[in-house]
Protein backbone atom coordinates (compact mmCIF):
# COMPACT_ATOMS: atom_id res chain seq x y z
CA UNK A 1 0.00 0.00 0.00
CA UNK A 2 1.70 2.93 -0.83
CA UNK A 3 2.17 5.88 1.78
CA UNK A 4 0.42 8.74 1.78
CA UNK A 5 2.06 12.42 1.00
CA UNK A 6 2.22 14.58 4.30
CA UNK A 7 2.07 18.17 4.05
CA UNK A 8 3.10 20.53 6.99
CA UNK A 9 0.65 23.98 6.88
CA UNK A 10 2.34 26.99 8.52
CA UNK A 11 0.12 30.14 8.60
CA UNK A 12 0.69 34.01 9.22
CA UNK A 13 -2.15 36.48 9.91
CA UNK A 14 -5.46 37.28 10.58
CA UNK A 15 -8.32 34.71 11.73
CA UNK A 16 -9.91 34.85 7.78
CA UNK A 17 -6.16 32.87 7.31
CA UNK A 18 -6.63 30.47 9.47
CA UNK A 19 -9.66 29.33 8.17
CA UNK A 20 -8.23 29.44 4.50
CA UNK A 21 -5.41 26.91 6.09
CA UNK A 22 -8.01 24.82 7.68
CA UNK A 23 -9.99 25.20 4.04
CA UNK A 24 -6.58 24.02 2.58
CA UNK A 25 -6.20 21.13 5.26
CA UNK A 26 -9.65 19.47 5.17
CA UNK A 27 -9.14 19.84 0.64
CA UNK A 28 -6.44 17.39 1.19
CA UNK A 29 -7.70 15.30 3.66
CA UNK A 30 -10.61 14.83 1.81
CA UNK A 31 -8.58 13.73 -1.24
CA UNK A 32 -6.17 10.96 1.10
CA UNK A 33 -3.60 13.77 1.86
CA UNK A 34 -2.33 13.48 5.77
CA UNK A 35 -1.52 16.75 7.49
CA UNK A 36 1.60 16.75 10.35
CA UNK A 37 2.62 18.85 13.28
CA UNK A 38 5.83 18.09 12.59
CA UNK A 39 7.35 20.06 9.52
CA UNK A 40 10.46 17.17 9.65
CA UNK A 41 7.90 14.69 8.46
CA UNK A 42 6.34 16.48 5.84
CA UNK A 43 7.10 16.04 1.70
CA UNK A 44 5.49 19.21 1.19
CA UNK A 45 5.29 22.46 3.34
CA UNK A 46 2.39 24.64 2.62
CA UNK A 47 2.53 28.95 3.86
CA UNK A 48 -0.31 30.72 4.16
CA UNK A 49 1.04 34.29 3.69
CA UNK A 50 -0.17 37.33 5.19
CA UNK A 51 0.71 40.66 3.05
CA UNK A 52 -1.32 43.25 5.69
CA UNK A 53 1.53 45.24 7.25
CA UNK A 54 5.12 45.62 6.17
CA UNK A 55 6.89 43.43 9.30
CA UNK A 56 4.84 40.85 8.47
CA UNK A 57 5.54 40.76 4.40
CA UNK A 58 9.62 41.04 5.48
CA UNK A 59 8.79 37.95 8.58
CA UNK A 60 6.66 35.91 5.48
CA UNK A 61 9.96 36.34 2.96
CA UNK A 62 12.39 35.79 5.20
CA UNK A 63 10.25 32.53 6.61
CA UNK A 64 10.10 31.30 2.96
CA UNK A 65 13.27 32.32 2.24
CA UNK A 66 14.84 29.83 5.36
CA UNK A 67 12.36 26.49 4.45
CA UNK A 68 14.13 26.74 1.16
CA UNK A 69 17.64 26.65 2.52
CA UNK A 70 16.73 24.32 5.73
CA UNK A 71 14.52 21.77 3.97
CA UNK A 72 15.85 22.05 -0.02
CA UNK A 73 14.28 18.32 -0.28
CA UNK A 74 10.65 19.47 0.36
CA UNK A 75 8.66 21.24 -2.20
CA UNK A 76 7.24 24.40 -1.22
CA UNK A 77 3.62 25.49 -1.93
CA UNK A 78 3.25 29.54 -0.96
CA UNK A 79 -0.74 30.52 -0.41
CA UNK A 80 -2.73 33.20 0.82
CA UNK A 81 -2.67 37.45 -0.14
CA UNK A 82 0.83 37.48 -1.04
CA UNK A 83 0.04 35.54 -3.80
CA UNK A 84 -2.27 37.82 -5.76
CA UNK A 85 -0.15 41.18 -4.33
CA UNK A 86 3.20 40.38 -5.22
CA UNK A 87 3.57 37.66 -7.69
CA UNK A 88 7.04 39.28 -8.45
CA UNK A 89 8.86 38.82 -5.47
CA UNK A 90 7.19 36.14 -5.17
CA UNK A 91 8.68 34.53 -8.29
CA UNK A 92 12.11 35.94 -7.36
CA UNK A 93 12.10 34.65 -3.75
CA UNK A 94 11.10 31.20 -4.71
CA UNK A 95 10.81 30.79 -8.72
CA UNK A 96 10.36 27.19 -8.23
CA UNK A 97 7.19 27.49 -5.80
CA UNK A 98 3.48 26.38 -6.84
CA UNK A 99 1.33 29.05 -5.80
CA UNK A 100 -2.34 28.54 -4.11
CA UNK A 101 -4.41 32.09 -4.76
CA UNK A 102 -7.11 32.62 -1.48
CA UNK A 103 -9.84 31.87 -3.79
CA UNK A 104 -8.28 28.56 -5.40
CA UNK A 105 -8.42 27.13 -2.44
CA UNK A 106 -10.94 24.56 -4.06
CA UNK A 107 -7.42 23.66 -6.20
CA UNK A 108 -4.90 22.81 -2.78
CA UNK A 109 -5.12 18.97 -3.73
CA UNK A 110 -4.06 19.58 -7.53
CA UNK A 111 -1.44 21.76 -6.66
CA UNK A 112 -0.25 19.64 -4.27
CA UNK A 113 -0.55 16.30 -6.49
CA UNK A 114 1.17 18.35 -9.02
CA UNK A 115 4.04 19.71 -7.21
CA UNK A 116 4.60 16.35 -5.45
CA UNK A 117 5.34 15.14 -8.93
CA UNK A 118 8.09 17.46 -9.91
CA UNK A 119 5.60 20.54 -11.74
CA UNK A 120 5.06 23.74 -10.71
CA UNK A 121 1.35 24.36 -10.40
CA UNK A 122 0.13 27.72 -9.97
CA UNK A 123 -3.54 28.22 -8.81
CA UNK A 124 -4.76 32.13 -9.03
CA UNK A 125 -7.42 35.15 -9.43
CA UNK A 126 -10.51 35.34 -8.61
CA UNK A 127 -13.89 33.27 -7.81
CA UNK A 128 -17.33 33.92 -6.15
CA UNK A 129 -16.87 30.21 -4.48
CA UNK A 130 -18.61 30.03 -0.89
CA UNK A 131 -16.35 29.05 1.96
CA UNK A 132 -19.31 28.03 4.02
CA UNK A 133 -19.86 24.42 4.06
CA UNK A 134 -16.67 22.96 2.64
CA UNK A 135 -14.70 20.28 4.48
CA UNK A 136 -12.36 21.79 7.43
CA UNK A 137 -10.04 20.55 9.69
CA UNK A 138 -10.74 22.43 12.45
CA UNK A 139 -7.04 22.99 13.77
CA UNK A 140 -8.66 24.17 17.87
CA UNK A 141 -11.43 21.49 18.91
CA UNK A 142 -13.14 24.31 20.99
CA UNK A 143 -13.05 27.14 18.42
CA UNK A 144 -14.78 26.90 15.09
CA UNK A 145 -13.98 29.78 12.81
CA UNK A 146 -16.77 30.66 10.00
CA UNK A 147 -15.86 33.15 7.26
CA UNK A 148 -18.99 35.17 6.60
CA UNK A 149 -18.14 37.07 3.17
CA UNK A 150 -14.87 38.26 1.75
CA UNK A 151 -14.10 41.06 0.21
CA UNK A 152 -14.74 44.56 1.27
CA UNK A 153 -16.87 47.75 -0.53
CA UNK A 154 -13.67 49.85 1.03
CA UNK A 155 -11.30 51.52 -0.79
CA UNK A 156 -8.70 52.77 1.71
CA UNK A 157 -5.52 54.41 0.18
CA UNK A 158 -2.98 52.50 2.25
CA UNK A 159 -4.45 48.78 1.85
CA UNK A 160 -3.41 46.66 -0.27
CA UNK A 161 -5.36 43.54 0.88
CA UNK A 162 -8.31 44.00 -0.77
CA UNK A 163 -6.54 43.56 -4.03
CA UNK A 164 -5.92 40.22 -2.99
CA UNK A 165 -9.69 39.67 -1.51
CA UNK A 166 -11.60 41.66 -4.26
CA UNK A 167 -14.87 42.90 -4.19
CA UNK A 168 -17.68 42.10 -1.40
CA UNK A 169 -18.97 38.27 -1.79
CA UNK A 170 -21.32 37.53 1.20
CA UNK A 171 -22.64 34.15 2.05
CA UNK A 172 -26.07 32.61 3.17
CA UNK A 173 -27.02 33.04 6.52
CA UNK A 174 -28.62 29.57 6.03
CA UNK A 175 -25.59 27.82 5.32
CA UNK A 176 -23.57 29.72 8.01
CA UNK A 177 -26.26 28.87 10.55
CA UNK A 178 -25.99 25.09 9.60
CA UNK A 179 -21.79 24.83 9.56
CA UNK A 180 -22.77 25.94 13.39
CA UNK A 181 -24.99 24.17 13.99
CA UNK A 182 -22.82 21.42 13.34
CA UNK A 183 -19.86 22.80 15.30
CA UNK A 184 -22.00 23.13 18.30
CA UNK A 185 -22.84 19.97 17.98
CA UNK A 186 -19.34 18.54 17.45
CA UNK A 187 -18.48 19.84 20.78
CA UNK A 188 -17.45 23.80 20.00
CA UNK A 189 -17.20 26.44 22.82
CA UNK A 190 -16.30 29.72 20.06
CA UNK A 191 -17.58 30.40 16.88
CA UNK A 192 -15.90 33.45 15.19
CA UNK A 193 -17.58 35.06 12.76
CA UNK A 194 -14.85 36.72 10.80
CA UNK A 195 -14.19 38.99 6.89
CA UNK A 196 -12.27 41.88 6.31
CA UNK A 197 -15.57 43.60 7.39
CA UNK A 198 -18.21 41.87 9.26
CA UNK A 199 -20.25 45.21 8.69
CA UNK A 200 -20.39 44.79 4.97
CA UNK A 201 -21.88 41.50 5.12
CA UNK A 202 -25.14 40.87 3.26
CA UNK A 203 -24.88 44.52 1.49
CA UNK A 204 -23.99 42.79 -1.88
CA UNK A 205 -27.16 39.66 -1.14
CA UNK A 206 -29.99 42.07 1.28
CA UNK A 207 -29.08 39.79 4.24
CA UNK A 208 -28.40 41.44 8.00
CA UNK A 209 -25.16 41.06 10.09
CA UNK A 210 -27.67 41.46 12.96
CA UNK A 211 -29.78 38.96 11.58
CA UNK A 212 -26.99 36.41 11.11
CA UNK A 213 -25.92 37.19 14.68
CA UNK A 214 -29.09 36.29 16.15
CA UNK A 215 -29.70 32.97 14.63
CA UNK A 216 -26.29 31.89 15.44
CA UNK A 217 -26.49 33.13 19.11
CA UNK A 218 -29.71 31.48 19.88
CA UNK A 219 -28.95 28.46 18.58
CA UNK A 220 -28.83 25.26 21.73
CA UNK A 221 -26.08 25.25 23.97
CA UNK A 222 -23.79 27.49 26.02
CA UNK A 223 -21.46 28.91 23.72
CA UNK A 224 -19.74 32.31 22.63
CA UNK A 225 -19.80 33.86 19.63
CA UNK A 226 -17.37 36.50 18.76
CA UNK A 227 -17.76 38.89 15.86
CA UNK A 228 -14.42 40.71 13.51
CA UNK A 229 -13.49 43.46 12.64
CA UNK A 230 -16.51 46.14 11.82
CA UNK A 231 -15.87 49.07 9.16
CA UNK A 232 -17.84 52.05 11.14
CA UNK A 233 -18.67 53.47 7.72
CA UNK A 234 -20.86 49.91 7.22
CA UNK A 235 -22.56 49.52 10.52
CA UNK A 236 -24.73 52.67 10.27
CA UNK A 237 -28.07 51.27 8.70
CA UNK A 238 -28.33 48.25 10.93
CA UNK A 239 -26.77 49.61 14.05
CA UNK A 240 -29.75 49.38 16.35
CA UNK A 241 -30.56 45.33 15.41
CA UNK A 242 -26.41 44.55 15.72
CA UNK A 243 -26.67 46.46 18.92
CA UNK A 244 -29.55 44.03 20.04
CA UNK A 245 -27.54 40.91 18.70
CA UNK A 246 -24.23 41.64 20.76
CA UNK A 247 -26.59 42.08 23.73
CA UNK A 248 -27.79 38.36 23.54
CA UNK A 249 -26.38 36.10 26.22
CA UNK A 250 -23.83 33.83 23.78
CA UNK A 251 -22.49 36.39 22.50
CA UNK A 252 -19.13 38.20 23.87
CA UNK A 253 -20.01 42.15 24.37
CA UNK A 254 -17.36 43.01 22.04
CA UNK A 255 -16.86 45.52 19.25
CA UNK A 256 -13.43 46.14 16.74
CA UNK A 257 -14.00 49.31 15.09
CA UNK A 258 -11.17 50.72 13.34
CA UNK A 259 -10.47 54.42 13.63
CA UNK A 260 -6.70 54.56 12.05
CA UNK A 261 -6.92 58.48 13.36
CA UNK A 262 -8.09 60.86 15.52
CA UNK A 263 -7.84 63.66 12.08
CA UNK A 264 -10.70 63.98 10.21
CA UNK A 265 -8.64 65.58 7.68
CA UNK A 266 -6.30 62.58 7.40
CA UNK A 267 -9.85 59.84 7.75
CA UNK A 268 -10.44 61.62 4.46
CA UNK A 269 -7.16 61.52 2.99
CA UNK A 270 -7.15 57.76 4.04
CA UNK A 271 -10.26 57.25 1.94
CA UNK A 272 -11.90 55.83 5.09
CA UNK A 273 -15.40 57.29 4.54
CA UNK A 274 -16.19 58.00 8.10
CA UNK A 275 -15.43 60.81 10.57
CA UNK A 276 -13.99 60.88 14.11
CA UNK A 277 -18.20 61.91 15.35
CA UNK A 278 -19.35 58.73 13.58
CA UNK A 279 -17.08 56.52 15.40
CA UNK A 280 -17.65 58.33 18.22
CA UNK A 281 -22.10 58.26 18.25
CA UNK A 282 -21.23 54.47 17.10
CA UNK A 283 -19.36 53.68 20.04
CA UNK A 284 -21.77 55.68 22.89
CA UNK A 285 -24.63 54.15 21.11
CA UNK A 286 -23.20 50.37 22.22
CA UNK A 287 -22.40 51.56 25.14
CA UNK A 288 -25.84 52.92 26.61
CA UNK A 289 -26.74 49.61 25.53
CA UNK A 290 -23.80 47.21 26.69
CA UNK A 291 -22.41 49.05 29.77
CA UNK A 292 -19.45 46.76 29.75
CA UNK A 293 -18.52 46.09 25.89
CA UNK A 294 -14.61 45.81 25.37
CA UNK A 295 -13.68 48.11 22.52
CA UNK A 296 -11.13 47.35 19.95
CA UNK A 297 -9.55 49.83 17.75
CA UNK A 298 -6.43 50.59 15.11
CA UNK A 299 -4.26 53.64 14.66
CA UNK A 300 -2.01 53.96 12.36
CA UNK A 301 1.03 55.66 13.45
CA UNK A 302 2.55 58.68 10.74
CA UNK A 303 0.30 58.33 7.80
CA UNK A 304 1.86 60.07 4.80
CA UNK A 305 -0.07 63.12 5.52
CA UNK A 306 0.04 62.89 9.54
CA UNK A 307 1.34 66.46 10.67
CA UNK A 308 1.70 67.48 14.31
CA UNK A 309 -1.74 68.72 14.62
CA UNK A 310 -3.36 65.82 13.13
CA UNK A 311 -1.36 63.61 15.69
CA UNK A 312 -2.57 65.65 18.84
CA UNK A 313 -6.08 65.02 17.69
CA UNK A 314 -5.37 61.05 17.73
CA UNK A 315 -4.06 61.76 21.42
CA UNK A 316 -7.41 63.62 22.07
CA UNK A 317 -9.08 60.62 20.63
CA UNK A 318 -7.44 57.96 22.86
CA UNK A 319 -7.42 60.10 26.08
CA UNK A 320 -11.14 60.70 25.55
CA UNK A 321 -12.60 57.64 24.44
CA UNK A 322 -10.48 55.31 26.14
CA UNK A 323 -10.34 52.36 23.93
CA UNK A 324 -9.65 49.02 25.70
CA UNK A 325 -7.77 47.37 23.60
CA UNK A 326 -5.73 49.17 20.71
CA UNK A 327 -3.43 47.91 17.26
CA UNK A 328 -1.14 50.37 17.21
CA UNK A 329 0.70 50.32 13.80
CA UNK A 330 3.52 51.98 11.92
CA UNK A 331 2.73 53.42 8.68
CA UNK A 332 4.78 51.61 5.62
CA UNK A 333 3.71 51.91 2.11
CA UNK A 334 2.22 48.46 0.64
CA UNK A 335 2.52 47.27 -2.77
CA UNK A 336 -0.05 48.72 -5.05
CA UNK A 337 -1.73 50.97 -2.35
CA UNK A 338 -2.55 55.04 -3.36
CA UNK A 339 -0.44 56.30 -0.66
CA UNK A 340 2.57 54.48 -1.69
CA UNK A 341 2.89 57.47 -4.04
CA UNK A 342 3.33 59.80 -0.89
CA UNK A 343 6.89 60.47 1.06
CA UNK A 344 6.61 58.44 4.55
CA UNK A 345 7.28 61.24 6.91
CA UNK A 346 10.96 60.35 8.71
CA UNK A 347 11.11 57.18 10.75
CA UNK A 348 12.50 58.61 13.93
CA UNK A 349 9.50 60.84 14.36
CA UNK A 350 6.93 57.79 13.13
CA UNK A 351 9.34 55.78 16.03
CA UNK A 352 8.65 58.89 19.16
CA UNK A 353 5.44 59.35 18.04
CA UNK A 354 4.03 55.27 18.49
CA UNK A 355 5.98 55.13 21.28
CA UNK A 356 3.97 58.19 23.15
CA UNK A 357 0.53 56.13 21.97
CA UNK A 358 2.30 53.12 23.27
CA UNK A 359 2.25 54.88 26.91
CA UNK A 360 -1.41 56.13 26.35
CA UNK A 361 -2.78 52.26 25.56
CA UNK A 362 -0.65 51.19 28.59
CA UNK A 363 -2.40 53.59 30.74
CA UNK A 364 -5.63 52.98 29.48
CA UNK A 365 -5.43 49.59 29.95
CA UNK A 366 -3.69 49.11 33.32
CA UNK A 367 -7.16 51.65 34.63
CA UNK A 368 -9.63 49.29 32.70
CA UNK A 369 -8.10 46.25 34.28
CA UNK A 370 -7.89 47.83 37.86
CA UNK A 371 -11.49 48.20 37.99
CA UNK A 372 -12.22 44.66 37.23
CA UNK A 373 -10.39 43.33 40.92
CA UNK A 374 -12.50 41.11 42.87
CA UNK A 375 -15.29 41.27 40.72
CA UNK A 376 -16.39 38.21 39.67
CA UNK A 377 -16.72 36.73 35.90
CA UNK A 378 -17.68 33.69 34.04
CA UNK A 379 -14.87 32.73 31.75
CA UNK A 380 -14.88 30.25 28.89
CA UNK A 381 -11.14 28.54 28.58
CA UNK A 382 -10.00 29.25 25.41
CA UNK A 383 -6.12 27.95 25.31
CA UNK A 384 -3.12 26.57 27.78
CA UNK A 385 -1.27 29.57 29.01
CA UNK A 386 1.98 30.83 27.37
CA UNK A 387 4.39 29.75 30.54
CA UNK A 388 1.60 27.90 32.94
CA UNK A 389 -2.12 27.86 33.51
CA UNK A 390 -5.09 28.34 31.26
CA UNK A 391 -6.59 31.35 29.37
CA UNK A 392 -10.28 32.60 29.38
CA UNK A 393 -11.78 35.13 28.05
CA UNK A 394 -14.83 36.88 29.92
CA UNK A 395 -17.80 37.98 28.57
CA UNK A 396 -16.46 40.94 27.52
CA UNK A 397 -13.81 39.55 26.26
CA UNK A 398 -11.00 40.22 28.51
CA UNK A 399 -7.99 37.66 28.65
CA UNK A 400 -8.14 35.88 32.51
CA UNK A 401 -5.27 33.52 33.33
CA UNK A 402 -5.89 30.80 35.89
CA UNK A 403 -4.26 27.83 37.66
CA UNK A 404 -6.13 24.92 36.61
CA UNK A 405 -8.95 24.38 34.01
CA UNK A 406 -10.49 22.27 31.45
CA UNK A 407 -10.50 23.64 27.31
CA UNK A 408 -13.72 24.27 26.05
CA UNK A 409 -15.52 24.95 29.42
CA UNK A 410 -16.97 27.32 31.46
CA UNK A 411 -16.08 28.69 34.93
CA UNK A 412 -16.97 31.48 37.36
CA UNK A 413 -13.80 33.08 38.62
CA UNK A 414 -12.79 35.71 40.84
CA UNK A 415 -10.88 38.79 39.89
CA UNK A 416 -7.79 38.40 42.39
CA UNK A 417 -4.96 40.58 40.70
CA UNK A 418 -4.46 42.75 37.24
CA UNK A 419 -1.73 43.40 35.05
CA UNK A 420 -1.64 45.38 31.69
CA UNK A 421 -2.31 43.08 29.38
CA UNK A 422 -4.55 39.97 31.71
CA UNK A 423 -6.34 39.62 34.87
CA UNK A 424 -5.47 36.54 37.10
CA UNK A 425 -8.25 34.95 38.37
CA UNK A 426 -9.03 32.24 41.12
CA UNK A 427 -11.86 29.76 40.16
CA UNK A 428 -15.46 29.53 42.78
């Protein structure tokens, strides 16, 4: 009987890659492919790029660049947005790679056949295929991830992943609701909802993010469901109904909603199609509603056009609304984006100026954690802890490390000391 080919995944990125790697992974499976934990066993080593920010593009090249010197007897197979961004470095960093495009995915067990067998097979551009419903192999037991729609209806000046995601393609709340459904069934704690904008989703079909929410989160069974990254520009016409649907009891009272800037001048400039006030109504709105929702927000540290003035407002911003959790990001210019055409203003003022928002989110986050001592929460444990212990996350979302727990399950803890970044808690 002969053996089957193994193939090793390795991905970079945002939760939308992971499921495209566990897309990838249940392809092969399906077709009598096994996948390893071990890259030393593998034939064939599959990477799942990310192309979002400039330190991850030079950590994906360099990664590719070291499998090809390390393992030069395993054939490489390079996926995911680098793919359709930069075919040529691509093609100079590894001209004898087989390419999978993020919506060939439907191809991984050609390319892989193919490759295995000496050709290079290259898999791109773009498809309306649904990723709802296809075989996975879900890599966490207690999280299922579901990819809602890809694509955004953005056209921000310093992106240059939606050239690899392309327009808006939403899927049917139906079929969402049954790959749940399943997953809940299968034994699932999580299901993340995720796209490059959860807001968009159903503009392009008439469906309602707050509808989808609402069938997932009353489906049977105690069980969180956590919702991506919202573009405020999209969240306007249903905001009451989403609102309602991040107040129901399975799902985690939390809301990402990218500002990039506190300048309305530079939103503009950015292309983001929102102002500072939107965010701002957006964000009180939740919160007369959800007392205790966890926001999430992005800055982007010396955009092109970022002068001192516009940088004070982005202070203002911070100090007044007091994200909890915030990206902060360097500005780089990305392949194909509009501001790549601008001069980057100099690095050692982009360097002193993240560093003083570095000290704000610190602050921030050290008071939002102090108020949470001895209260108590009810956790769901998510993952082992990075040195010892298990992680939760409360229903706000809020990281809580404790001693001793079970995956998958739920506890009530108490609050019994805070740090910056977690709480510690002590189970009841």
């Amino acid at each position: 009987m002969k053996n089957k080919a193994k193939v090793f995944i390795e991905t970079f990125g945002c939760t939308f890659n992971k499921a495209d790697s566990q897309i990838i992974a249940g392809k092969l499976v399906e077709n009598e492919i096994e996948i390893v934990n071990n890259i030393n066993e593998a034939d064939l080593i599959i990477v799942n790029t990310c192309y979002v920010k400039n330190p991850t593009e030079s950590k994906v090249s360099t990664r590719i660049h070291k499998l090809q010197n390390e393992f030069p007897e395993k054939k490489i197979v390079v996926s995911g947005c680098m793919v359709e961004i930069d075919p040529e470095k691509l093609k100079k960093i590894a001209p004898n790679s087989s390419w999978i495009g993020p919506h060939k995915l439907n191809k991984a067990d050609e390319v892989v056949f193919k490759t295995l067998n000496g050709e290079i097979s290259r898999e791109c551009g773009f498809s309306t295929n649904s990723k709802v419903g296809v075989p996975k192999i879900r890599f966490d037991p207690y999280i299922h991830i579901i990819q809602i729609c890809e694509g955004c209806l953005g056209a921000c000046t310093y992106c240059c992943t939606r050239f690899a995601r392309g327009k808006l393609n939403s899927y049917s709340i139906g079929d969402i609701e049954k790959e749940a459904t399943q997953a809940i069934a299968e034994g699932v704690s999580e299901i993340q909802l995720t796209a490059q904008d959860t807001a968009a989703f159903g503009k392009d079909t008439g469906e309602k993010l707050s509808d989808l929410i609402k069938r997932i989160a009353n489906l049977d069974g105690e069980f969180r469901v956590r919702i991506g990254m919202m573009h405020p520009k999209n969240i306007g016409d249903d905001l009451d109904e989403v609102i309602k649907a991040i107040s129901l009891p399975n799902v985690y009272n939390f809301l990402h909603l990218p500002i990039q800037t506190g300048s309305n001048k530079v939103l503009k400039e950015m292309g983001r199609g929102h102002t500072v006030e939107d965010f701002i109504q957006i964000v009180n709105k939740f919160k007369e509603s959800i007392p205790d929702l966890t926001i999430a927000t992005d800055i982007i540290v010396g955009y092109p056009t970022e002068t001192d003035d516009d940088f004070s407002k982005t202070v203002e911003f911070l100090e007044n609304v007091k994200p909890n959790l915030i990206h902060l990001s360097k500005y780089k210019h990305r392949k194909g984006a509009i501001s790549s055409s601008l001069n980057e203003i100099p690095h050692p003022l982009m360097k002193k100026r993240s560093k003083y928002l570095t000290d704000i989110k610190k602050k921030i986050t050290d008071n939002e954690n102090k108020e949470l001592l001895n209260t108590l929460q009810r956790i769901l444990i998510v993952e082992k802890g990075k040195k010892s212990g298990y992680m939760g996350k409360t229903n706000s979302y809020i990281p809580v490390v404790v001693p001793n727990a079970k995956l998958g399950s739920f506890y009530d803890v108490k609050i019994i000391e805070t740090t910056g970044t977690y709480l510690r808690g002590k189970l009841i």
